[in-house]
Protein backbone atom coordinates (compact mmCIF):
# COMPACT_ATOMS: atom_id res chain seq x y z
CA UNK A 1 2.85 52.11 -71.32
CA UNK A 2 2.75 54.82 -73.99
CA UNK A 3 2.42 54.09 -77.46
CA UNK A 4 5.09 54.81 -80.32
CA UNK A 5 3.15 57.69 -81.19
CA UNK A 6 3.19 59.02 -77.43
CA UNK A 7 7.07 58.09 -76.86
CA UNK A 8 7.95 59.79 -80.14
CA UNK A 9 5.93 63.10 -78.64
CA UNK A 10 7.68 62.83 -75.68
CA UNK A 11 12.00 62.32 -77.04
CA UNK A 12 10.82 65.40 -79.21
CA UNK A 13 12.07 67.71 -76.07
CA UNK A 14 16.19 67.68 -76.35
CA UNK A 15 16.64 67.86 -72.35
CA UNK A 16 14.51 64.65 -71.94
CA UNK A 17 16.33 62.62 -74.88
CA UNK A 18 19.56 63.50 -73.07
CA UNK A 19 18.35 62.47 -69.86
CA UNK A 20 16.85 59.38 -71.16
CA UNK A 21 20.43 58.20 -73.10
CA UNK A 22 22.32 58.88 -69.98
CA UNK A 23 20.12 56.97 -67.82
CA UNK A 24 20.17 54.77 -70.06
CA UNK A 25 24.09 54.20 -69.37
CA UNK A 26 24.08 54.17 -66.57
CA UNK A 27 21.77 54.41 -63.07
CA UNK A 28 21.90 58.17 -61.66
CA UNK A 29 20.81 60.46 -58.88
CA UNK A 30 18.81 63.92 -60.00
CA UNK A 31 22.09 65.70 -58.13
CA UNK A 32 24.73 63.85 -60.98
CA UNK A 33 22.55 64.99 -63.99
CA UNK A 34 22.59 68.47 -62.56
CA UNK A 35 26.37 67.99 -63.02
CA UNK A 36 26.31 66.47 -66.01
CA UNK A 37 23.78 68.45 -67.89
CA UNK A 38 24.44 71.87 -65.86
CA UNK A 39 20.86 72.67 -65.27
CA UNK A 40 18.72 73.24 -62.39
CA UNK A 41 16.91 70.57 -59.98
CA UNK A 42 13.71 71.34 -60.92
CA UNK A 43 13.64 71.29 -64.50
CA UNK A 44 15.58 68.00 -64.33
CA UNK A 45 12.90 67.05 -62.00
CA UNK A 46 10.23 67.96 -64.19
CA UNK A 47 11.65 66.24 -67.16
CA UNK A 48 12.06 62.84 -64.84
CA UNK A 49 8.06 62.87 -63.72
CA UNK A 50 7.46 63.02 -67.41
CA UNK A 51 9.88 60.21 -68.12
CA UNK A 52 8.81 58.13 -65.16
CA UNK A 53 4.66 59.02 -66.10
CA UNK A 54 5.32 57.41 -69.04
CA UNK A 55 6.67 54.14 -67.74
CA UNK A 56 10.44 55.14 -69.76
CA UNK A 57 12.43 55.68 -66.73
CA UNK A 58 12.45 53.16 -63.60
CA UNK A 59 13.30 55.10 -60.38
CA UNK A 60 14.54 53.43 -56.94
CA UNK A 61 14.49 54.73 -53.90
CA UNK A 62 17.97 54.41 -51.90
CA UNK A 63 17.94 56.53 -48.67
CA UNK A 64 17.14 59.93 -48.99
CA UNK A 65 18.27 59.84 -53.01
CA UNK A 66 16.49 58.62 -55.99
CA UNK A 67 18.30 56.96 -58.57
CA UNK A 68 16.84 56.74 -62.18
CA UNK A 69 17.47 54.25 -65.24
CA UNK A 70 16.15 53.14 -67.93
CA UNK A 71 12.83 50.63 -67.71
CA UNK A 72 13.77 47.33 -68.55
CA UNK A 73 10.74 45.82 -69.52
CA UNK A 74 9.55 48.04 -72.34
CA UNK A 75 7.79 46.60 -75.67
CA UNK A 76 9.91 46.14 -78.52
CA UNK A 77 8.07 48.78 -80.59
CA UNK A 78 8.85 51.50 -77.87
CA UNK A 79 12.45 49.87 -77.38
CA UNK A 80 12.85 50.34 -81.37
CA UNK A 81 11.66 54.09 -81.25
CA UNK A 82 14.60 54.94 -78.27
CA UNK A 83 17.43 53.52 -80.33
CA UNK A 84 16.68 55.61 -83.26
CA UNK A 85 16.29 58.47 -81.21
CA UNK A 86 19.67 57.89 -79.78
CA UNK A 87 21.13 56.86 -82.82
CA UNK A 88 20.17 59.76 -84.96
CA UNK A 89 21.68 62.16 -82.34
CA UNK A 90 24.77 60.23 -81.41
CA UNK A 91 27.18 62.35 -83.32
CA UNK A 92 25.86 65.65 -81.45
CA UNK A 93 28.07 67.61 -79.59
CA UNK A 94 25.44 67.53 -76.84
CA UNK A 95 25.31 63.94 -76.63
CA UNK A 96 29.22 63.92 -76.67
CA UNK A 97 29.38 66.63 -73.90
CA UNK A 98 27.07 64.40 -71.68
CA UNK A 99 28.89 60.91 -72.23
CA UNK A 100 32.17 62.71 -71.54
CA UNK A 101 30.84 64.42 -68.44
CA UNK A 102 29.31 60.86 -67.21
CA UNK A 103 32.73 59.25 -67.39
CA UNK A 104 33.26 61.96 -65.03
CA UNK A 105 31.18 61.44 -63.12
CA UNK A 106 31.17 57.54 -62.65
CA UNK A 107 35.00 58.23 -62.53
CA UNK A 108 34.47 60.97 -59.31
CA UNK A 109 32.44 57.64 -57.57
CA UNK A 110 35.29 55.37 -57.66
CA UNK A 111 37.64 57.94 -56.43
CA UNK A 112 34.91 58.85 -53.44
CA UNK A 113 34.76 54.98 -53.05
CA UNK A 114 38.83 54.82 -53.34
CA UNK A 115 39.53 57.51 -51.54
CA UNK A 116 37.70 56.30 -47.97
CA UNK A 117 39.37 53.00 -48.34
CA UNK A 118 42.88 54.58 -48.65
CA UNK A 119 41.69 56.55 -45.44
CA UNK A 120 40.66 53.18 -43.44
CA UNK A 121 43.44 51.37 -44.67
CA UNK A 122 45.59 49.80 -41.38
CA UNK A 123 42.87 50.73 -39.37
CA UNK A 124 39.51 48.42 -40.83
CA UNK A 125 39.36 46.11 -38.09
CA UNK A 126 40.02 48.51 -35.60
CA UNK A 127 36.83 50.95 -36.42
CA UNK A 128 32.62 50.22 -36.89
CA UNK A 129 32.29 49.45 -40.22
CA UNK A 130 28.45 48.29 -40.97
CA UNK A 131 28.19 44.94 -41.79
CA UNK A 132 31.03 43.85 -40.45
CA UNK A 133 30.76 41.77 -37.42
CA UNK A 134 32.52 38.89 -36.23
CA UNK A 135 29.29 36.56 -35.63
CA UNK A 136 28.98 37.15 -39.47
CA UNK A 137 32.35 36.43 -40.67
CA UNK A 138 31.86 33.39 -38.48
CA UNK A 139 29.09 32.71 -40.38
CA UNK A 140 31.12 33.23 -44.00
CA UNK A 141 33.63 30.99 -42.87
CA UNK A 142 31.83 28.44 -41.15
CA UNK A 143 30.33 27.54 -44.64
CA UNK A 144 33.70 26.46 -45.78
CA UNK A 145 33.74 23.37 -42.97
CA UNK A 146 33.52 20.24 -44.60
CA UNK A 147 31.10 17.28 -43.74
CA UNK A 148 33.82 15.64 -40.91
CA UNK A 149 33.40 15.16 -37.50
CA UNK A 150 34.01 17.70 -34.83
CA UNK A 151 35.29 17.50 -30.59
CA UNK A 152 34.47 20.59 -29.27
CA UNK A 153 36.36 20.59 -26.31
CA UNK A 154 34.83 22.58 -23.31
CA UNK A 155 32.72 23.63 -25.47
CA UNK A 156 30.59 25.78 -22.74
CA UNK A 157 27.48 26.48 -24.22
CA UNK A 158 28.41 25.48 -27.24
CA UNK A 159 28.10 29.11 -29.46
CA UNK A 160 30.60 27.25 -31.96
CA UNK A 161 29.61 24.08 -32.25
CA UNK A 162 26.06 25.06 -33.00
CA UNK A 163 27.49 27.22 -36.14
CA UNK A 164 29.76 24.17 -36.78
CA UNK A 165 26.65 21.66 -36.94
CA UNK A 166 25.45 23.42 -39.94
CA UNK A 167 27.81 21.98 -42.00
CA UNK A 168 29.70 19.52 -40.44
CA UNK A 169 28.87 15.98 -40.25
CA UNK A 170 28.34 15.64 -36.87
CA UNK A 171 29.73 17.89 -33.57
CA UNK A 172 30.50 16.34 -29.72
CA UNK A 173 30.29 19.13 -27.12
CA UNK A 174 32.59 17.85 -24.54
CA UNK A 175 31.67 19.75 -20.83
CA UNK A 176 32.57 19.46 -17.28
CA UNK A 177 30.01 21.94 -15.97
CA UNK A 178 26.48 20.32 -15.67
CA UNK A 179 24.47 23.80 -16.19
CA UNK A 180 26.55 24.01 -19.14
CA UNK A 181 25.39 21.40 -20.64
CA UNK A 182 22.07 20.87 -19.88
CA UNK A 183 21.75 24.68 -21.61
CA UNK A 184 23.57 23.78 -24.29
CA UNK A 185 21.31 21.32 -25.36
CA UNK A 186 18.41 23.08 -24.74
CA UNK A 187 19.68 25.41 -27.19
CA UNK A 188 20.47 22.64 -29.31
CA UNK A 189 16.80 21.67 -29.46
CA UNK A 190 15.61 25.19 -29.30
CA UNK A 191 17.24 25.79 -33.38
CA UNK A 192 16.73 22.00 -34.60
CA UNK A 193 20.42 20.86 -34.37
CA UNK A 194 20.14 17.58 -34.78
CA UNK A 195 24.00 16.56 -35.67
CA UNK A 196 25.40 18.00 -32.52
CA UNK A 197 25.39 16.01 -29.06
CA UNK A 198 26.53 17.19 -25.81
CA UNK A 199 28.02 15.17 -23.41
CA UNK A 200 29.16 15.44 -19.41
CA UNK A 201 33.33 14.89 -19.39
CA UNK A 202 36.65 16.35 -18.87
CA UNK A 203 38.95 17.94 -21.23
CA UNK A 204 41.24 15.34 -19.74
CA UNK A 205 39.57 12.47 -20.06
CA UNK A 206 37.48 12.99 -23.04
CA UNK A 207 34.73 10.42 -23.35
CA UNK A 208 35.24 9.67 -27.52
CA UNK A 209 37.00 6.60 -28.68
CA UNK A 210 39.85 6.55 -30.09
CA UNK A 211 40.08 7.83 -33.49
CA UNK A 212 36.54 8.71 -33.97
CA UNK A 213 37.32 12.57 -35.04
CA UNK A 214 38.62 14.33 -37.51
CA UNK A 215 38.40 18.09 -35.40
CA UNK A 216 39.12 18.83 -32.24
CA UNK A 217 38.82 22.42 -30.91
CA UNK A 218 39.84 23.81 -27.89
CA UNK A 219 38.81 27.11 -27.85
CA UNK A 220 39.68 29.26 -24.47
CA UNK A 221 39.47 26.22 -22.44
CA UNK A 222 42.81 24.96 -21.98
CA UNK A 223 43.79 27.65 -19.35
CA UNK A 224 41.10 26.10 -17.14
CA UNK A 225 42.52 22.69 -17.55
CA UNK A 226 44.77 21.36 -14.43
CA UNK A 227 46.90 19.85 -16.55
CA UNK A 228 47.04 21.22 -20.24
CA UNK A 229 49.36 18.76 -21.88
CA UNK A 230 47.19 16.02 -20.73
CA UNK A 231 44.32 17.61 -22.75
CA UNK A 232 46.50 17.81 -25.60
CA UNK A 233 47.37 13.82 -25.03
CA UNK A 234 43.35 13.22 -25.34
CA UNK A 235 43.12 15.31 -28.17
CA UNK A 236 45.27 13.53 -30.04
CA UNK A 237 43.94 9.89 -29.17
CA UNK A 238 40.39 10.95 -30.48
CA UNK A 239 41.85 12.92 -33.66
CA UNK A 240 42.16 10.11 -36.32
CA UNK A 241 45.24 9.91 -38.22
CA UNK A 242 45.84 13.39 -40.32
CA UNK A 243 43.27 15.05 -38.03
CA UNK A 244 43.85 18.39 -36.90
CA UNK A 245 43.50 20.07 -33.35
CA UNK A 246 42.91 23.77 -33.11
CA UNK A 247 43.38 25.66 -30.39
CA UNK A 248 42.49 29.48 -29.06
CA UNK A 249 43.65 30.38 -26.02
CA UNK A 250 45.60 33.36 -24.03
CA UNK A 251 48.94 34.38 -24.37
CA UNK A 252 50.98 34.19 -20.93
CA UNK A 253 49.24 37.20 -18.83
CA UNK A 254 50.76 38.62 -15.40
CA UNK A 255 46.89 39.75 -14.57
CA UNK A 256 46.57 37.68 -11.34
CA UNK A 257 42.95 38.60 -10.70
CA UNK A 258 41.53 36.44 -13.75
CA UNK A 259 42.23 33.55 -11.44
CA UNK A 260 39.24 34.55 -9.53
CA UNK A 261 37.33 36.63 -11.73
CA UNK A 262 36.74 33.75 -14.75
CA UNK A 263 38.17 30.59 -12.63
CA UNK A 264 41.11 30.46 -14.80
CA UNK A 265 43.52 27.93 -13.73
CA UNK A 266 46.68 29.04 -16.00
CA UNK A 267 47.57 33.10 -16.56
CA UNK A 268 48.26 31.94 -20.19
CA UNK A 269 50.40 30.30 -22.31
CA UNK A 270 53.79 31.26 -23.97
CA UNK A 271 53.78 30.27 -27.73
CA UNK A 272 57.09 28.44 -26.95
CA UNK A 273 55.38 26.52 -24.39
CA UNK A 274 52.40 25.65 -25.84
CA UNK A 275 54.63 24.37 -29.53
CA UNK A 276 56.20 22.26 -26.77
CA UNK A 277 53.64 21.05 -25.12
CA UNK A 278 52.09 19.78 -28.90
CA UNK A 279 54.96 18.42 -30.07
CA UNK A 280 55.22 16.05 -27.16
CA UNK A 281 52.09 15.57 -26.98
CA UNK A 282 52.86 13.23 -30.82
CA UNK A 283 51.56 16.29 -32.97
CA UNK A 284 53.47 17.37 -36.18
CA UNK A 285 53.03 20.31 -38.03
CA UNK A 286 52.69 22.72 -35.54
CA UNK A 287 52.39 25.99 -35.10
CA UNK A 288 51.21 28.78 -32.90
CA UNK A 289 50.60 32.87 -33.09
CA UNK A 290 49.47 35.51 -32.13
CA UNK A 291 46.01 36.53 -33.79
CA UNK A 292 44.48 39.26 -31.56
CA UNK A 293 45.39 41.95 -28.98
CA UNK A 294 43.13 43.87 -27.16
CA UNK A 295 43.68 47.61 -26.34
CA UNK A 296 42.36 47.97 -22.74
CA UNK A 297 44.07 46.77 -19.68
CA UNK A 298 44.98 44.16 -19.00
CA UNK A 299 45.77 44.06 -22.85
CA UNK A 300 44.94 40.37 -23.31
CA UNK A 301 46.74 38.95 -26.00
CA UNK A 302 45.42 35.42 -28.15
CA UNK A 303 47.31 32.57 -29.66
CA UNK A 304 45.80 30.35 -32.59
CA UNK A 305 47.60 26.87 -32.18
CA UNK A 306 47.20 24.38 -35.05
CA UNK A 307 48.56 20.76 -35.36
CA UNK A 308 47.75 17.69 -37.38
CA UNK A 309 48.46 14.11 -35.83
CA UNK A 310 50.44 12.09 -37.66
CA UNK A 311 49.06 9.84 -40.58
CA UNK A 312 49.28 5.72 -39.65
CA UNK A 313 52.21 4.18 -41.71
């Protein structure tokens, strides 16, 4: 770290003052203070080694650009020296000219920003965006599941449930396929889930007790059911009173061939149907939609079904 003495030496060159009170507002590339300052690359450059060799200017590396700002950790003494540097030439046209043209330029990076989103807009979801997956806006909202206890109902290998255990109090994976579950809970074991317990059964005669849930899922399993409102009927006797039953399934499909291609045993389910099948089933509350359509044949289309059973008088 330079001295006073040094610092003072080195704010005596104009170009590097200005450099140093604009960086100093705000983090910038070498390409914006060409803009701002309307000189070349390398004598900006040169001025930023000199900056940078004196421990004045941090610089981070983002990509193929380097952005610059001022060090944040810098004595008081040398701290003391900047501010009456920049204070004694605050009122120069210079210094004016540069502020003005940084509002500029931090103004042109929210339009960039602005303008890409107004370009996306409609179409987000339907494009790559990086970052954006659905395993880790699974993972965002799983963190909002309370501690309760969770029937995950054909739960297959149990990809939900697992995320589920994390936060909820404790998860059943309900499964008629043995292979299922035996690798279910070998994955279980495999990431230290101990809250989570898989069990052999039907969707239609769930082995849980009566009451003893406050979840129940059935996620893309109630088209393999034989009969569907009779998994509903279970649901409901293991949901405690106000629990609520979720359900993700197909919407009624005409493509015959998924009979024998996934083993489904219903091509889907209307949203009428399905309300029906709820409501008799002693649900209230409920409600079904559509919450995704795909865009290559056969054009599957998904319903979310929710309902809450009723609360004991």
């Amino acid at each position: 770290m330079p001295s006073p003495w040094d610092t003072i030496k080195i704010l005596s060159d104009p170009t590097r003052l200005r450099i140093l009170r604009l960086v100093g507002q705000e983090e910038l590339a070498v390409n914006e203070l060409q803009e701002i300052l309307e000189m070349g690359q390398s004598r900006i450059s040169s001025h930023l080694a000199l900056l940078r060799q004196a421990e004045l200017v941090f610089d981070r590396r983002d990509g193929k650009k380097t952005f610059y700002s001022l060090h944040e950790d810098l004595p008081a003494s040398i701290r003391a020296v900047i501010t009456t540097s920049f204070g004694s030439v605050a009122h120069e046209p210079e210094i004016k000219a540069d502020l003005n043209n940084l509002a500029r330029i931090i103004e042109k990076r929210r339009h960039q920003s602005e303008e890409y989103f107004n370009s996306v807009a409609g179409r987000l979801g339907k494009n790559y965006c990086p970052g954006r997956s659905w395993e880790a806006i699974g993972h965002l909202l799983f963190q909002l599941v309370p501690r309760i206890r969770i029937a995950d109902l054909g739960a297959g290998e149990g990809v939900i449930s697992q995320l589920l255990a994390r936060q909820a109090e404790f998860v059943h994976c309900i499964d008629n396929s043995p292979r299922m579950v035996e690798v279910g809970r070998q994955l279980a074991e495999k990431h230290g889930i101990q809250n989570l317990e898989y069990q052999l059964g039907d969707i239609e005669e769930v082995p849980l007790p009566d009451d003893s849930v406050d979840l129940a899922l059935l996620s893309q399993a109630l088209h393999h059911a034989r009969h569907p409102e009779k998994a509903l009927r279970e649901a409901c006797r293991i949901l405690r009173p106000g629990g609520k039953l979720l359900v993700l399934d197909l919407r009624q499909h005409t493509f015959e061939k998924a009979r024998e291609l996934y083993a489904d045993q219903w091509l889907g389910f209307s949203e009428n149907h399905l309300c029906d099948w709820l409501n008799r089933a002693g649900f209230q509350q409920v409600q079904a939609r559509i919450v995704s359509r795909e865009e290559l044949p056969p054009y599957f289309e998904t319903l979310l079904a929710s309902a809450t059973k009723p609360k004991a008088r």
